[in-house]
N, C-alpha and C. Protein backbone atom coordinates (compact mmCIF):
# COMPACT_ATOMS: atom_id res chain seq x y z
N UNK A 1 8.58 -7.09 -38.66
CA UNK A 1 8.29 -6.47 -37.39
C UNK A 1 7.45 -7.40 -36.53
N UNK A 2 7.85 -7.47 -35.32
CA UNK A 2 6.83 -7.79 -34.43
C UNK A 2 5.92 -7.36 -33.69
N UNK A 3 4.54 -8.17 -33.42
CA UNK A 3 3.69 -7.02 -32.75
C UNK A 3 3.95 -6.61 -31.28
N UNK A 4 3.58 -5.91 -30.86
CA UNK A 4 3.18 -6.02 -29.37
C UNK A 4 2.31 -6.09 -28.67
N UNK A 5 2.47 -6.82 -27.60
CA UNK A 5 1.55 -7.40 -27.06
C UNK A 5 0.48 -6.37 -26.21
N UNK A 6 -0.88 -6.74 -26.43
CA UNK A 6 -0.73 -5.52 -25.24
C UNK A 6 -2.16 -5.93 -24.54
N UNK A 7 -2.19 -5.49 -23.32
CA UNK A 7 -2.91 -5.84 -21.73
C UNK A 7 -4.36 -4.81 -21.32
N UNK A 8 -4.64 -5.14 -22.81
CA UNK A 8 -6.04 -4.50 -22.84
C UNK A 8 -7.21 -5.08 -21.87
N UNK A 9 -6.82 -6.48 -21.89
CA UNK A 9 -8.04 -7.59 -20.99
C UNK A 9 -7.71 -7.24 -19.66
N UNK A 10 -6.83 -6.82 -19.05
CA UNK A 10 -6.39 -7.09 -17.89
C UNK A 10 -7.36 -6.26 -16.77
N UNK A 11 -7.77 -6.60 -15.61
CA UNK A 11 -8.23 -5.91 -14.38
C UNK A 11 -7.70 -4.65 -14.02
N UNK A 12 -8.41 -4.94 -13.20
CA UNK A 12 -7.99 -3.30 -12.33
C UNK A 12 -7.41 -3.32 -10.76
N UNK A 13 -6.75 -2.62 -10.33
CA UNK A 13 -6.92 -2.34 -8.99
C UNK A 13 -7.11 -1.25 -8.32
N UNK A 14 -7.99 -1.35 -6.98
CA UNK A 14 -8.26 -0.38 -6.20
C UNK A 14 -7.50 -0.05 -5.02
N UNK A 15 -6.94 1.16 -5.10
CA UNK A 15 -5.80 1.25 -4.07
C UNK A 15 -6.55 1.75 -2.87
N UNK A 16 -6.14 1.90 -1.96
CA UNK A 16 -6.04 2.82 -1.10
C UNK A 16 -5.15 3.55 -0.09
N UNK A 17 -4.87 4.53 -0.03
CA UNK A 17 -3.20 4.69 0.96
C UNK A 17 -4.29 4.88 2.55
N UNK A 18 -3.82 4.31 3.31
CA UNK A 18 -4.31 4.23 4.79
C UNK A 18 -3.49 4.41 5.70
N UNK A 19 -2.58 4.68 5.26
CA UNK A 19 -1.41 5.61 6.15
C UNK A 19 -0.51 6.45 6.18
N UNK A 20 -0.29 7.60 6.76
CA UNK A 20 0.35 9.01 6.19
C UNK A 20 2.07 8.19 6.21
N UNK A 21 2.73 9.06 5.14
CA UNK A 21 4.31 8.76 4.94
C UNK A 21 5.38 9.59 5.45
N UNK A 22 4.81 10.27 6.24
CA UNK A 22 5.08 11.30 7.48
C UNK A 22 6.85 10.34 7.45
N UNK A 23 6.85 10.07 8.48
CA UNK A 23 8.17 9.60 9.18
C UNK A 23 8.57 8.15 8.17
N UNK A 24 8.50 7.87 6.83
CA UNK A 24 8.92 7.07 6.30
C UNK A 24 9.63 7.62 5.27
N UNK A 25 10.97 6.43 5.33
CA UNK A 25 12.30 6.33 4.32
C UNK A 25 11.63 7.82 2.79
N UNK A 26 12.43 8.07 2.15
CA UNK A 26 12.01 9.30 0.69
C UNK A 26 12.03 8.11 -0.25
N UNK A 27 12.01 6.88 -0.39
CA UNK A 27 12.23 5.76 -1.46
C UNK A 27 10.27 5.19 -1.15
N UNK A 28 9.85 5.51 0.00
CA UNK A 28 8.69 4.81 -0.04
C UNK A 28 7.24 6.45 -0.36
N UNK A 29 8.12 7.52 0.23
CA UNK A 29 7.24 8.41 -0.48
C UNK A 29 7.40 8.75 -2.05
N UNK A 30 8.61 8.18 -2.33
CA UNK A 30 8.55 8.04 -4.17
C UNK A 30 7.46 7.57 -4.61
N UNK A 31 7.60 5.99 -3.89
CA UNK A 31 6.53 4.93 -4.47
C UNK A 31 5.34 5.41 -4.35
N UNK A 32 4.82 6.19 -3.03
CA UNK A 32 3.20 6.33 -2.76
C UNK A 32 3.50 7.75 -3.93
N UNK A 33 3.97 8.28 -4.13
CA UNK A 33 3.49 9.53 -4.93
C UNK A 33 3.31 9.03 -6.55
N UNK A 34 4.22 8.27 -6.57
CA UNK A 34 4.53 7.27 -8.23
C UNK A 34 3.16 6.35 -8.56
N UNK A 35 2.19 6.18 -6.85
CA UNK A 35 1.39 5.38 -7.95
C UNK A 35 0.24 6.94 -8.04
N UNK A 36 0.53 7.75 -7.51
CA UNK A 36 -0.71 8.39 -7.77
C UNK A 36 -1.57 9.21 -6.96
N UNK A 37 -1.05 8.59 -5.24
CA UNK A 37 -1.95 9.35 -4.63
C UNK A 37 -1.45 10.90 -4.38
N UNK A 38 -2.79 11.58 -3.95
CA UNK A 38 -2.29 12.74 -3.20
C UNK A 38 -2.80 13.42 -2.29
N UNK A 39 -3.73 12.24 -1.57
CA UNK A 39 -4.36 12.45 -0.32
C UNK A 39 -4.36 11.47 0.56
N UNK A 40 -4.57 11.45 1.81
CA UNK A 40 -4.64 10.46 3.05
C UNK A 40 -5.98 10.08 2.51
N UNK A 41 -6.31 8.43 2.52
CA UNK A 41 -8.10 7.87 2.38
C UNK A 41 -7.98 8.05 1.50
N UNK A 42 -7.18 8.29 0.27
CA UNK A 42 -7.56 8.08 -1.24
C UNK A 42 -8.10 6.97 -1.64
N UNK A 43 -8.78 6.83 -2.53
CA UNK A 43 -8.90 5.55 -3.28
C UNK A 43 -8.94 5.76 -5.04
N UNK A 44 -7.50 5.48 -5.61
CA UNK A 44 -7.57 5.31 -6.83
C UNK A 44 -7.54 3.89 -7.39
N UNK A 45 -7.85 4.02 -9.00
CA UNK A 45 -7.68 2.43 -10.16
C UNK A 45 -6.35 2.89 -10.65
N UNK A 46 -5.72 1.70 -10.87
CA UNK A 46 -4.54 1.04 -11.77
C UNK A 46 -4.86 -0.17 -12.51
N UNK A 47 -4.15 0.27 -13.53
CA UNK A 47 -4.19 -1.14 -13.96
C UNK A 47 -3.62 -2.46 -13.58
N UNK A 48 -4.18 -3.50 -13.40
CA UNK A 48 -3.41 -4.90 -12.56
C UNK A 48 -1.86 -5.33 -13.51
N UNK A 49 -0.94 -4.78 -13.22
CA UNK A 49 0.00 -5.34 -13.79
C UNK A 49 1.03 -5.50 -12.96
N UNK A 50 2.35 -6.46 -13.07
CA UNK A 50 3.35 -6.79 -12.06
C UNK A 50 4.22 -5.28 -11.82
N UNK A 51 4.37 -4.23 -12.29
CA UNK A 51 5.02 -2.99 -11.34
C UNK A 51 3.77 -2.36 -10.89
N UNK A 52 2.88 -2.04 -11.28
CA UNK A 52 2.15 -1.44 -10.13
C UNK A 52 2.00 -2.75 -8.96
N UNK A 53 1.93 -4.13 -8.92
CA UNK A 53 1.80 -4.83 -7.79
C UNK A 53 2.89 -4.95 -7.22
N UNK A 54 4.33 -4.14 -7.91
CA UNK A 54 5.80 -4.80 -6.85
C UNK A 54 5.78 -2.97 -6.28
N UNK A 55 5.26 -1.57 -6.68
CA UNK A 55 5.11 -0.58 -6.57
C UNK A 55 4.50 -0.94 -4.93
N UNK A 56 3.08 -1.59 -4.76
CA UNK A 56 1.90 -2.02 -4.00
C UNK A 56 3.12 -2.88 -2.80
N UNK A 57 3.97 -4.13 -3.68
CA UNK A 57 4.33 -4.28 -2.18
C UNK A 57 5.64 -3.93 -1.70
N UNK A 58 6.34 -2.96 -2.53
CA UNK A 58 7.32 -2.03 -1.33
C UNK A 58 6.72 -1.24 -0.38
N UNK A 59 5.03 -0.88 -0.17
CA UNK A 59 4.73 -0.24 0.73
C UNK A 59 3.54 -0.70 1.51
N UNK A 60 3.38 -1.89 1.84
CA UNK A 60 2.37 -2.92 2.32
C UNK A 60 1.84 -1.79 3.72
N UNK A 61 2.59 -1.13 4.17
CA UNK A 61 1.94 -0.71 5.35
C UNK A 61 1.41 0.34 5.41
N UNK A 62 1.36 0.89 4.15
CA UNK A 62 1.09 1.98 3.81
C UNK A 62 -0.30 2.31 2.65
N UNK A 63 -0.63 1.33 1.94
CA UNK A 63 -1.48 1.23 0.88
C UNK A 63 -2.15 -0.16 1.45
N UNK A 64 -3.42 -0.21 0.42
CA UNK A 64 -3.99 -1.50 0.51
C UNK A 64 -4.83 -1.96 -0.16
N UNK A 65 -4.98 -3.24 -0.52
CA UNK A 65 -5.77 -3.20 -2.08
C UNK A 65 -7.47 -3.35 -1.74
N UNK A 66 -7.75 -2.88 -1.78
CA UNK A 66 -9.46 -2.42 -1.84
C UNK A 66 -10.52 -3.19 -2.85
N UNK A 67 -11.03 -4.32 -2.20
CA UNK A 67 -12.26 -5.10 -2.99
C UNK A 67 -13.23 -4.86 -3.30
């Protein structure tokens, strides 16, 4: 057997959605609901990994990463 690997070390990110999804495509309110939010001015953590960051940039105008 092999092990798996796993992304215990890894960062975090801080989201924030900063813009309502009112009048946008149902593929980009998937994404904002998929990472989590469920308010306008949210600010949640994820973990830093490449689908939550390709999640982050199908909706660049809509979320934003928070330092």
């Amino acid at each position: 057997m092999t092990a798996k690997k796993s992304n215990t070390g890894g960062g975090k990110l801080h989201l924030k959605w900063v813009r309502s999804a009112i009048c946008t495509p149902v593929k980009h309110k998937k994404v904002v609901k998929g990472l989590g939010f469920t308010r306008l001015n949210q600010v949640i953590e994820r973990p830093d990994t490449p689908a939550i960051r390709g999640m982050v940039a199908k909706v660049p105008h809509l979320v934003e990463i928070v330092q």
